[in-house]
N, C-alpha and C. Protein backbone atom coordinates (compact mmCIF):
# COMPACT_ATOMS: atom_id res chain seq x y z
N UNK A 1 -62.52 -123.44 -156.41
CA UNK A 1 -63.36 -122.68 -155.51
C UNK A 1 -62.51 -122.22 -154.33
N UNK A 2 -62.25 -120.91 -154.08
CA UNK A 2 -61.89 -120.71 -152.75
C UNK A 2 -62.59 -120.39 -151.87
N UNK A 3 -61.91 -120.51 -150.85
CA UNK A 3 -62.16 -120.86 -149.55
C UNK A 3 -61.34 -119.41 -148.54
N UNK A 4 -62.65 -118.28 -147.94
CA UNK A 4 -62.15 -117.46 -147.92
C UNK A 4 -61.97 -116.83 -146.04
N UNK A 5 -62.67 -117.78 -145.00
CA UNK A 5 -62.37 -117.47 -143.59
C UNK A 5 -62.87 -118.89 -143.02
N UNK A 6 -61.62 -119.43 -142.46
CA UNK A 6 -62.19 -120.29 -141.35
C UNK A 6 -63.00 -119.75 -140.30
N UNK A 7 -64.10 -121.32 -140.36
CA UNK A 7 -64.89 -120.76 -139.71
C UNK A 7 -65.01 -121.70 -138.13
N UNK A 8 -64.51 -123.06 -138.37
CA UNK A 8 -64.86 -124.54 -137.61
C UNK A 8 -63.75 -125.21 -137.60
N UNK A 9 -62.48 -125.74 -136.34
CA UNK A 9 -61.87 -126.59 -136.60
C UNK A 9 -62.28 -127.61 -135.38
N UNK A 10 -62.15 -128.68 -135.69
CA UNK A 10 -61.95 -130.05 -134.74
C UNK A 10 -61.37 -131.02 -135.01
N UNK A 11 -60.51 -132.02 -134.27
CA UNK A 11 -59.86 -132.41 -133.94
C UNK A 11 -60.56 -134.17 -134.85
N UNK A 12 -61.59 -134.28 -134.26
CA UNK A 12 -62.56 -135.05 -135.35
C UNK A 12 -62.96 -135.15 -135.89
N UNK A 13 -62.74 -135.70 -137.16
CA UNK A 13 -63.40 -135.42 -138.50
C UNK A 13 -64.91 -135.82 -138.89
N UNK A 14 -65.12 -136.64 -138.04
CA UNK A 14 -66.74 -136.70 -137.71
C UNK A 14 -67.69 -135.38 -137.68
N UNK A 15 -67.30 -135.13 -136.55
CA UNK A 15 -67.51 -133.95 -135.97
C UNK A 15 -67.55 -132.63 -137.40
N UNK A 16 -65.87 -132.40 -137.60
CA UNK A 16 -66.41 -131.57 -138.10
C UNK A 16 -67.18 -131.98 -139.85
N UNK A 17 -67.53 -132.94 -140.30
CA UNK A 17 -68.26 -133.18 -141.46
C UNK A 17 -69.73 -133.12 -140.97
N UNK A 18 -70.14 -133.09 -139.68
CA UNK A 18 -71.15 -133.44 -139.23
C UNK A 18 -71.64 -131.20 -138.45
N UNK A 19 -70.88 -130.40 -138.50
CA UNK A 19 -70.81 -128.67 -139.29
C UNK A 19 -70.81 -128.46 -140.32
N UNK A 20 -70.12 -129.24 -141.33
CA UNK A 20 -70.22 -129.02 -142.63
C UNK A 20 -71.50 -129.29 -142.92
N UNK A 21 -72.35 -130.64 -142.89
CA UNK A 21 -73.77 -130.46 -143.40
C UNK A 21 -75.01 -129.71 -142.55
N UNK A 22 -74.35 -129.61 -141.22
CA UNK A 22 -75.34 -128.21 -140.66
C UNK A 22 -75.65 -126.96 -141.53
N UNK A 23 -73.75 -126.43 -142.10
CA UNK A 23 -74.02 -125.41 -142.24
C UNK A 23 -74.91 -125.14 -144.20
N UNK A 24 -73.82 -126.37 -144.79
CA UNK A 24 -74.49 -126.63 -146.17
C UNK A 24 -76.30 -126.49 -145.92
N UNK A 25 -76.76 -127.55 -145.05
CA UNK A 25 -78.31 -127.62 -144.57
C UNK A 25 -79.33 -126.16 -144.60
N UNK A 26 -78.15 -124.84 -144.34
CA UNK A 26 -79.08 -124.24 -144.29
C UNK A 26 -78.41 -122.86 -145.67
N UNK A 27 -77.78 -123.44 -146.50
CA UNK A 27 -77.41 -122.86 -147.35
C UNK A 27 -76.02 -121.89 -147.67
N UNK A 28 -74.62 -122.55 -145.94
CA UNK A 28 -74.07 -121.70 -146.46
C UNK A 28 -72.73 -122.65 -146.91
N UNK A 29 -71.99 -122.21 -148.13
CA UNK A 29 -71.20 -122.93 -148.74
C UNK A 29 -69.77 -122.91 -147.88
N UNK A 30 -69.50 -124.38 -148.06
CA UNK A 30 -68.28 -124.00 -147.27
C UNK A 30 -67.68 -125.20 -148.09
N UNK A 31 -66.40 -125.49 -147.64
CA UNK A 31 -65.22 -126.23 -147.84
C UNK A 31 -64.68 -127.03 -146.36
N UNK A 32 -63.86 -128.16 -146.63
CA UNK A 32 -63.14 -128.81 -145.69
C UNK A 32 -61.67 -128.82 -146.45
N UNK A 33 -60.82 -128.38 -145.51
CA UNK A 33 -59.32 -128.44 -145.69
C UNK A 33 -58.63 -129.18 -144.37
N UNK A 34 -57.93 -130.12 -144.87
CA UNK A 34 -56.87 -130.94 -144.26
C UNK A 34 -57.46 -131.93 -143.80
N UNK A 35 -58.67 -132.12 -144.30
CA UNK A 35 -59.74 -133.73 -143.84
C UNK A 35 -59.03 -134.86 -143.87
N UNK A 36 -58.07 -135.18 -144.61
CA UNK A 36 -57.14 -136.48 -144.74
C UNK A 36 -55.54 -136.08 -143.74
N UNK A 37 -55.67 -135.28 -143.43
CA UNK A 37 -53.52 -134.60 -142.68
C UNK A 37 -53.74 -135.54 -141.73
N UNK A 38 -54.41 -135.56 -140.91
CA UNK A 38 -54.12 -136.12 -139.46
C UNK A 38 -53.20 -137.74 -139.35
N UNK A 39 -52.99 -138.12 -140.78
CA UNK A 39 -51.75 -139.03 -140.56
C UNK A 39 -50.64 -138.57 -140.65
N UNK A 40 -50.29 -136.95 -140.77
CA UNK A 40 -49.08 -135.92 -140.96
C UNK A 40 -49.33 -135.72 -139.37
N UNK A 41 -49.54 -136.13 -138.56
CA UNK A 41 -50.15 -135.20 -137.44
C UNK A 41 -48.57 -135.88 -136.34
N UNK A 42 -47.64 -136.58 -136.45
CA UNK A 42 -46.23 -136.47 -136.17
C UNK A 42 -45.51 -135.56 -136.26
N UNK A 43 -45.37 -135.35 -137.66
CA UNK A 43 -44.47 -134.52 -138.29
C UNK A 43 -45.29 -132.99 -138.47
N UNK A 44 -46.39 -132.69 -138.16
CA UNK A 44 -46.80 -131.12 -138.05
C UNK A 44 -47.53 -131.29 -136.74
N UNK A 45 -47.37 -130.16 -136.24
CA UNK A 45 -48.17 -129.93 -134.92
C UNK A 45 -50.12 -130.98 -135.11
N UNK A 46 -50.30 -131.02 -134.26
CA UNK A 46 -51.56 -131.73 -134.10
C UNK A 46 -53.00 -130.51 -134.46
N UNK A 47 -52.66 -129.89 -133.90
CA UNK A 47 -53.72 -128.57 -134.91
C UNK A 47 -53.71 -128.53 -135.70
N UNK A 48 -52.39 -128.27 -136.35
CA UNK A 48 -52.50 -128.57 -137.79
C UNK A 48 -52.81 -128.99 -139.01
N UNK A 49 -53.02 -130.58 -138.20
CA UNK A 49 -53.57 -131.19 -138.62
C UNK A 49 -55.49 -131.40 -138.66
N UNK A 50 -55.81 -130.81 -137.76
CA UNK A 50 -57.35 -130.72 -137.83
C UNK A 50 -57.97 -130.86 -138.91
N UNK A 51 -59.12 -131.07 -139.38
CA UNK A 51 -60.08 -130.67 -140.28
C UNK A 51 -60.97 -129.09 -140.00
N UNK A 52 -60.59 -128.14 -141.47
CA UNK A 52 -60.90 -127.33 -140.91
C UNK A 52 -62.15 -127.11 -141.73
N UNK A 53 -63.01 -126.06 -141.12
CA UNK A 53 -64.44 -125.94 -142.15
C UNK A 53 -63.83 -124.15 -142.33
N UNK A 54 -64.18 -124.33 -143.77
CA UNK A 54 -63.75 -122.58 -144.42
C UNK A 54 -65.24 -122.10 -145.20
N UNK A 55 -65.41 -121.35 -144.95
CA UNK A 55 -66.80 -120.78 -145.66
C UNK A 55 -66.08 -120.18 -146.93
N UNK A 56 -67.08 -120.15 -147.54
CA UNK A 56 -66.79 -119.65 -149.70
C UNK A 56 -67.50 -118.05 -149.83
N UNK A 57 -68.17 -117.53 -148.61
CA UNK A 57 -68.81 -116.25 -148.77
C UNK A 57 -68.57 -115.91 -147.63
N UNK A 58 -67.82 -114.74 -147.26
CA UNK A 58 -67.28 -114.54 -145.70
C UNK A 58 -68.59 -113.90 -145.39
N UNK A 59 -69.64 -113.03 -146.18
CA UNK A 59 -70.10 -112.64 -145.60
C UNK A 59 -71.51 -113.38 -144.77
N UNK A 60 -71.38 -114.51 -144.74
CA UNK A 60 -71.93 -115.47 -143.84
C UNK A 60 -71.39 -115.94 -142.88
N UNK A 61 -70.58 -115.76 -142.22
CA UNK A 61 -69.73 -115.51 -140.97
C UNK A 61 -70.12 -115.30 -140.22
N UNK A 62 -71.20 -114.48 -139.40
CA UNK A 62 -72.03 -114.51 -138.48
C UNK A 62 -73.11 -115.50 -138.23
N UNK A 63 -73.74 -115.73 -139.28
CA UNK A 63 -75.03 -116.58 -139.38
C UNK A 63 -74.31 -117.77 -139.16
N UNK A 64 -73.15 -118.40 -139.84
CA UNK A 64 -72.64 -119.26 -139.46
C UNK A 64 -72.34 -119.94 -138.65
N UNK A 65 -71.67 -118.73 -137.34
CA UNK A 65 -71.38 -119.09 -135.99
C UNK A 65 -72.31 -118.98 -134.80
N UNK A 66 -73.72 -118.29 -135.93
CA UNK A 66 -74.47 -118.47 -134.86
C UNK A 66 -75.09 -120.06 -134.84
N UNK A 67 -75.15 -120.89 -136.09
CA UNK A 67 -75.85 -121.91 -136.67
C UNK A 67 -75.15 -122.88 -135.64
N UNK A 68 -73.46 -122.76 -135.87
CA UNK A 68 -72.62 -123.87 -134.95
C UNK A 68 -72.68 -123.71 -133.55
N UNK A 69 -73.01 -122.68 -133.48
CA UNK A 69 -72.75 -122.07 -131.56
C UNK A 69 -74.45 -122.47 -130.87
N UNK A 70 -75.21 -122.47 -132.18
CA UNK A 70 -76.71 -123.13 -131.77
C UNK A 70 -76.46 -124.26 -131.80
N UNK A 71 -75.92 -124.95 -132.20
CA UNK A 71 -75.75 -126.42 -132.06
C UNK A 71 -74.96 -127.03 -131.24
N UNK A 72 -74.12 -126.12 -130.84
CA UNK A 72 -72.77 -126.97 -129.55
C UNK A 72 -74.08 -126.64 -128.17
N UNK A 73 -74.62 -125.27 -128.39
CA UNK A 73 -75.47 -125.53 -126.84
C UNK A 73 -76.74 -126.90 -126.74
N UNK A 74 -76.99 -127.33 -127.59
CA UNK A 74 -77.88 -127.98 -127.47
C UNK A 74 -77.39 -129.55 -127.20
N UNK A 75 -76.39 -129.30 -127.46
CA UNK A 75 -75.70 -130.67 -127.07
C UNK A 75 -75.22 -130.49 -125.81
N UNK A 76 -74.56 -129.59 -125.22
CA UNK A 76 -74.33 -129.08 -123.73
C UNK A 76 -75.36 -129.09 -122.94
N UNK A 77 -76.37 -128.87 -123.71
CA UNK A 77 -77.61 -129.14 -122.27
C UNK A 77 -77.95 -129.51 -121.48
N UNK A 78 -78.31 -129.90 -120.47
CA UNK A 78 -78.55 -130.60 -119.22
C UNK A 78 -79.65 -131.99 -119.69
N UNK A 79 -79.79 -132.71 -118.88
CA UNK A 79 -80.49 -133.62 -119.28
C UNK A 79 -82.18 -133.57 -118.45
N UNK A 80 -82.81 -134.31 -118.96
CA UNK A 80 -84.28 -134.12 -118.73
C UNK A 80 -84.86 -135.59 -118.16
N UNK A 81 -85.85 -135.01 -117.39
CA UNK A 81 -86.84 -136.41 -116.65
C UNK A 81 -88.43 -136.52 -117.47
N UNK A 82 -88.19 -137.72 -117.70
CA UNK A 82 -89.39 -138.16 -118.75
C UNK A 82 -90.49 -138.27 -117.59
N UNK A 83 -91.82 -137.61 -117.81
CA UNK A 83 -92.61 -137.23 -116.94
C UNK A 83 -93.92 -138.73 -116.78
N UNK A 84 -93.22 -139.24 -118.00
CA UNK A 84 -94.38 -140.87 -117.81
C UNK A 84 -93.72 -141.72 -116.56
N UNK A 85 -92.16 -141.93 -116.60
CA UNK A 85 -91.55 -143.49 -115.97
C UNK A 85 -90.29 -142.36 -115.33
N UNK A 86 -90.64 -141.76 -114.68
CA UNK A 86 -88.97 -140.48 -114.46
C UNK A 86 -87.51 -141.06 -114.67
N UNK A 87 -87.57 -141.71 -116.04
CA UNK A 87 -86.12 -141.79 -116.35
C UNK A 87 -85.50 -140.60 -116.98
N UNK A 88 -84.27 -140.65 -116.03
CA UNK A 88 -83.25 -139.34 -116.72
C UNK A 88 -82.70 -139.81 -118.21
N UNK A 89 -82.96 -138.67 -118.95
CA UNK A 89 -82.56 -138.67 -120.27
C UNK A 89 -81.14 -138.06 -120.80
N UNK A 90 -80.46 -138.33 -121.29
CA UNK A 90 -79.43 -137.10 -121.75
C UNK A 90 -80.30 -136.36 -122.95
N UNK A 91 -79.33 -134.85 -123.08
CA UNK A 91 -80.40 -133.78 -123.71
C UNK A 91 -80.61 -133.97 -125.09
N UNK A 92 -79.18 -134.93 -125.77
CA UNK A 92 -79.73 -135.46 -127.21
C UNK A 92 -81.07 -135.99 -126.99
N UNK A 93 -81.55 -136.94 -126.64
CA UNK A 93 -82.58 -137.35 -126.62
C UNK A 93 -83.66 -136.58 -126.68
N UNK A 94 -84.40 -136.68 -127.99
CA UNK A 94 -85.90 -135.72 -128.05
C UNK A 94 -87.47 -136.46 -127.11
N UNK A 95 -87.03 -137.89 -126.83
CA UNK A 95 -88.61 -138.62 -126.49
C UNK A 95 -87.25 -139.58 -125.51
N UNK A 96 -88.03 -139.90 -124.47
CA UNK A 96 -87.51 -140.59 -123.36
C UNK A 96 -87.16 -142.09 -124.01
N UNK A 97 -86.11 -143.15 -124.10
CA UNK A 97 -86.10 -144.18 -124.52
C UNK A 97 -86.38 -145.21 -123.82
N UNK A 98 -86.83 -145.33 -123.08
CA UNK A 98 -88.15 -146.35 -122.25
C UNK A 98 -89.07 -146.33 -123.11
């Protein structure tokens, strides 16, 4: 299967397996390349080594980055005051944990 435009790299492979089933989630096919390098990550530059996410249909390339770019803001968000006990929440949080 190839793998025809990067679309996602990070530095954590968490991270980026955790774009990969975003983007799989909503149907678009992709690939991970260099998921195991980062013990090469001496001997090749450290980018290099990343895990990268490559989409299999370029022409999902937009929808794509809109899917990941919806998801980095929502994690950037500001955090919220639970209106029962006003504890500050961070913005992951959907229901106050009190």
């Amino acid at each position: 299967m190839p793998y025809v435009k990067l679309i996602y790299a990070h530095e954590n492979r968490m991270i980026a397996h955790n774009v990969k089933n975003l983007l799989e989630q909503r149907g678009i096919e992709v690939v991970i390349k260099n998921e195991y390098l980062q013990g090469a990550a001496g001997d090749l530059s450290a980018f290099d080594a990343w895990p990268e996410i490559w989409l299999v249909d370029e022409s999902q390339y937009e929808r794509a980055k809109l899917l990941i770019n919806e998801a980095q803001s929502i994690s950037n968000s500001t955090v919220w005051f639970c209106r029962g006990c006003k504890e500050e929440n961070d913005a992951s949080f959907e229901i106050c944990w009190q």
